[in-house]
C-alpha atoms as a PDB file:
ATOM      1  CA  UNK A   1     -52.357  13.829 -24.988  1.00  0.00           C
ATOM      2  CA  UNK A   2     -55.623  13.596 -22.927  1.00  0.00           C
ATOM      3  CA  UNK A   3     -59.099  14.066 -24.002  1.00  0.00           C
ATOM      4  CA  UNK A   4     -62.227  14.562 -21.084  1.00  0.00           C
ATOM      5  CA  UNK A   5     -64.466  12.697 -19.100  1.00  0.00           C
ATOM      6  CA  UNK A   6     -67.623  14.116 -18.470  1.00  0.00           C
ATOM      7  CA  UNK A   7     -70.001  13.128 -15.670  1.00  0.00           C
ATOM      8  CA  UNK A   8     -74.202  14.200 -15.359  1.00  0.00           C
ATOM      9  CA  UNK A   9     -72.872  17.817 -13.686  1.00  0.00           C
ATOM     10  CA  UNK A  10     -70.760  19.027 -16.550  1.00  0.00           C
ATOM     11  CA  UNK A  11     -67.717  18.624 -14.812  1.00  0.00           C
ATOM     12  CA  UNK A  12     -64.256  17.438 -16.201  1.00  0.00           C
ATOM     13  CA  UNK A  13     -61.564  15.735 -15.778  1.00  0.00           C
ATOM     14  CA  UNK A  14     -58.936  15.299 -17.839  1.00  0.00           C
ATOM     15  CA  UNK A  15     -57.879  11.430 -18.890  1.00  0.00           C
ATOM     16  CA  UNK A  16     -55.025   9.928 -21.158  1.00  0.00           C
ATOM     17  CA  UNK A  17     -56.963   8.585 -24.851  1.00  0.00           C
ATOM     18  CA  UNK A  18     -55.866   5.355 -24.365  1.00  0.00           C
ATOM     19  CA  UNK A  19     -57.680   5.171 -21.125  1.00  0.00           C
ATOM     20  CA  UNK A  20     -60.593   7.115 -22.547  1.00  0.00           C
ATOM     21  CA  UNK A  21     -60.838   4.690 -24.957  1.00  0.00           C
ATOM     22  CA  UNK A  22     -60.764   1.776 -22.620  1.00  0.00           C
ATOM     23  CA  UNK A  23     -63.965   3.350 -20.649  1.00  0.00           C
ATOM     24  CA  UNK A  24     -65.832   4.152 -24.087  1.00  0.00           C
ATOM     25  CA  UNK A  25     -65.927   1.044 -25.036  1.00  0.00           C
ATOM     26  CA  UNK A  26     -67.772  -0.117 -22.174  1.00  0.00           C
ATOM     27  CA  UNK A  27     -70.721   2.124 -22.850  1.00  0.00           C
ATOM     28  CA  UNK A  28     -73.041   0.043 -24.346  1.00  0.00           C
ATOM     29  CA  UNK A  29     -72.628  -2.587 -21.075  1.00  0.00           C
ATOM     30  CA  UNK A  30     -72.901   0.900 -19.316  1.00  0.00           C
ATOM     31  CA  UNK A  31     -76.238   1.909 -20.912  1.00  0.00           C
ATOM     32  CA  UNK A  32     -77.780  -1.655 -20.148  1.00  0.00           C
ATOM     33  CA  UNK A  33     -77.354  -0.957 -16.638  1.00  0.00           C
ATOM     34  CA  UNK A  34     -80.090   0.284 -14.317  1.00  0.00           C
ATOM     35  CA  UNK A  35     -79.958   4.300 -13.692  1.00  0.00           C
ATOM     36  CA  UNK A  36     -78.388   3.861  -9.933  1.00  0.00           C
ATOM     37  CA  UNK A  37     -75.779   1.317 -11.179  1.00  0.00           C
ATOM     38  CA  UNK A  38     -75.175   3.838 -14.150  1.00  0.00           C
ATOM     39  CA  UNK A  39     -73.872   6.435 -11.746  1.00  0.00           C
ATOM     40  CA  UNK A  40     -72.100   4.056  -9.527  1.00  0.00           C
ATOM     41  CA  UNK A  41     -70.426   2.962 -12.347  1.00  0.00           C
ATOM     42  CA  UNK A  42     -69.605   6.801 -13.762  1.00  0.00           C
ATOM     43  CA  UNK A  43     -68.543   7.594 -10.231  1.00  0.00           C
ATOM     44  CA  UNK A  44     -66.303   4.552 -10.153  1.00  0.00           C
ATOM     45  CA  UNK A  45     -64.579   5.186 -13.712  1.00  0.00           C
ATOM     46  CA  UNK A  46     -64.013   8.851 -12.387  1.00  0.00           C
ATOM     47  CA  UNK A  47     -62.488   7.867  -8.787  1.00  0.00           C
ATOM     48  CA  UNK A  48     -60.485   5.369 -11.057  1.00  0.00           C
ATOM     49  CA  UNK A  49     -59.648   7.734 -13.751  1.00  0.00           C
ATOM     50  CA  UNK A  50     -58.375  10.121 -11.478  1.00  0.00           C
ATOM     51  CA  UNK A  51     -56.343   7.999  -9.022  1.00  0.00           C
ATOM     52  CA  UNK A  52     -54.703   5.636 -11.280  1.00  0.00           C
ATOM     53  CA  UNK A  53     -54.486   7.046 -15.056  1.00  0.00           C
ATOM     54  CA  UNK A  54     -50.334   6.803 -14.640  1.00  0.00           C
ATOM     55  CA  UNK A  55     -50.601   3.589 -13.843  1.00  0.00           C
ATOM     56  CA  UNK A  56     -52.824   2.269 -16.407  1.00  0.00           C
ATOM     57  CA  UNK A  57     -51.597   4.233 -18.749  1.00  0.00           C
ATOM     58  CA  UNK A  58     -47.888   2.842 -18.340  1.00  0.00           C
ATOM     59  CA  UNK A  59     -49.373  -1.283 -17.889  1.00  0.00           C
ATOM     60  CA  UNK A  60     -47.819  -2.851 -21.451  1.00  0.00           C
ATOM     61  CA  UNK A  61     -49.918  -6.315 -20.755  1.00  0.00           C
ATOM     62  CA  UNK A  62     -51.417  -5.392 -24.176  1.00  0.00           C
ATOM     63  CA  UNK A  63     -55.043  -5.058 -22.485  1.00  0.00           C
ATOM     64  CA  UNK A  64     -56.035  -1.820 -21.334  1.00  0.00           C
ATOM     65  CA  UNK A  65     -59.194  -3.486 -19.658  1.00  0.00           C
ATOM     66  CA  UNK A  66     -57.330  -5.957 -17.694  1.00  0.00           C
ATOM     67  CA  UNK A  67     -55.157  -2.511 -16.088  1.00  0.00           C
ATOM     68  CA  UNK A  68     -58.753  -0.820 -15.440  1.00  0.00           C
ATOM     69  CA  UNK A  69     -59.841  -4.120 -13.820  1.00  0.00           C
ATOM     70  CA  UNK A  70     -56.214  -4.208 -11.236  1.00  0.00           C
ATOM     71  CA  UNK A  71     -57.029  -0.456 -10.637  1.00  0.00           C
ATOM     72  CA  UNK A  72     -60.766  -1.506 -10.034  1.00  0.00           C
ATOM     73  CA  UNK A  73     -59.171  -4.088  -7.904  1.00  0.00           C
ATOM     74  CA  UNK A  74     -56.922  -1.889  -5.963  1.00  0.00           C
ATOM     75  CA  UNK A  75     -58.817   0.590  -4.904  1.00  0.00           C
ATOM     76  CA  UNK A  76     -61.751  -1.940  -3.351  1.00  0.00           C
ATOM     77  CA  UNK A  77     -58.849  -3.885  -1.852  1.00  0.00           C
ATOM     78  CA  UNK A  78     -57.770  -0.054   0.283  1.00  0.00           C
ATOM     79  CA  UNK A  79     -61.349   0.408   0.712  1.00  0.00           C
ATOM     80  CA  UNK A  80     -61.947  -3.009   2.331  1.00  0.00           C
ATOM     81  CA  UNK A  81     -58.707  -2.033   4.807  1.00  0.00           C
ATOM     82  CA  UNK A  82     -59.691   0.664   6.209  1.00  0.00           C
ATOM     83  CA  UNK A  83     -63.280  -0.524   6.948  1.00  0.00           C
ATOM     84  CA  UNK A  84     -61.920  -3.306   8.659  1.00  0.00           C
ATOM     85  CA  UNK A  85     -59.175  -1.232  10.449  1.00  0.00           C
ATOM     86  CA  UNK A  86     -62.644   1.000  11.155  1.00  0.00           C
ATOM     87  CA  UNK A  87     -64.397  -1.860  13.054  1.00  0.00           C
ATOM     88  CA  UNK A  88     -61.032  -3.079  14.538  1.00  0.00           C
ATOM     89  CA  UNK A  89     -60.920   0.263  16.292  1.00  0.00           C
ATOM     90  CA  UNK A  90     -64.629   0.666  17.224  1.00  0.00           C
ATOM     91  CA  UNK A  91     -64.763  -2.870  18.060  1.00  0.00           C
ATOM     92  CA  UNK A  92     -60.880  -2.345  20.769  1.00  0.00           C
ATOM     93  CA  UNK A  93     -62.821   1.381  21.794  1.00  0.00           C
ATOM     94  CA  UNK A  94     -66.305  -0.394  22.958  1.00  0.00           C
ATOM     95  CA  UNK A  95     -64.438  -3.182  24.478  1.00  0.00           C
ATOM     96  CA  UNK A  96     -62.249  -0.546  26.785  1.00  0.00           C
ATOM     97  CA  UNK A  97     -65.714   1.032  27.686  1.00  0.00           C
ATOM     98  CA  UNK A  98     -66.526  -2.008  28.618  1.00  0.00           C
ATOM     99  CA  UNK A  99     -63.895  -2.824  30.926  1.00  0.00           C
ATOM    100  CA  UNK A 100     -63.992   1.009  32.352  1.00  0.00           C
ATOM    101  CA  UNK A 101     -67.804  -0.054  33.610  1.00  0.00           C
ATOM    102  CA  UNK A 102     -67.364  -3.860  34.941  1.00  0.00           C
ATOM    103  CA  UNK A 103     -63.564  -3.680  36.515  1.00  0.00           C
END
């Protein structure tokens, strides 16, 4: 059984309860936040909703937030990679430039 997150747009996205719950009852840390860390946050829940709802939703610590938190976690952790495999490639392409110039 799912129920919907909505974002600012009116868009949708379909989300398990248990998860749903989990996210509502962050709101009112949500609504202390400043408008631009609002929709980063929003933005965040939806990337997280999307890409790991299975995985939360089967997590039997007994904490849904602690789940959220790995996923959270997880998906910084993949983000972090590939920026550093990012540099580690511009970094090894502007040292072979280098080397083409001075031989």
């Amino acid at each position: 059984m799912s129920s919907r997150l909505f974002d600012d747009s009116g868009n949708t996205e379909a989300i398990s309860i248990r998860l749903r719950r989990e996210i509502d009852s962050w709101r009112p840390f949500v609504e202390a936040l400043r408008q631009d860390d609002r929709e980063v946050f929003r933005d965040m829940m939806n990337e997280i909703s999307s890409g790991y709802m299975e995985a939360i939703d089967k997590a039997e610590r007994g904490y849904d937030t602690e789940a959220l938190m790995m996923s959270i976690l997880l998906k910084q952790q993949k983000t972090i990679n590939w920026l550093a495999n990012l540099a580690r490639h511009l970094q090894e392409e502007n040292e072979n430039k280098n080397k083409k110039k001075n031989p």
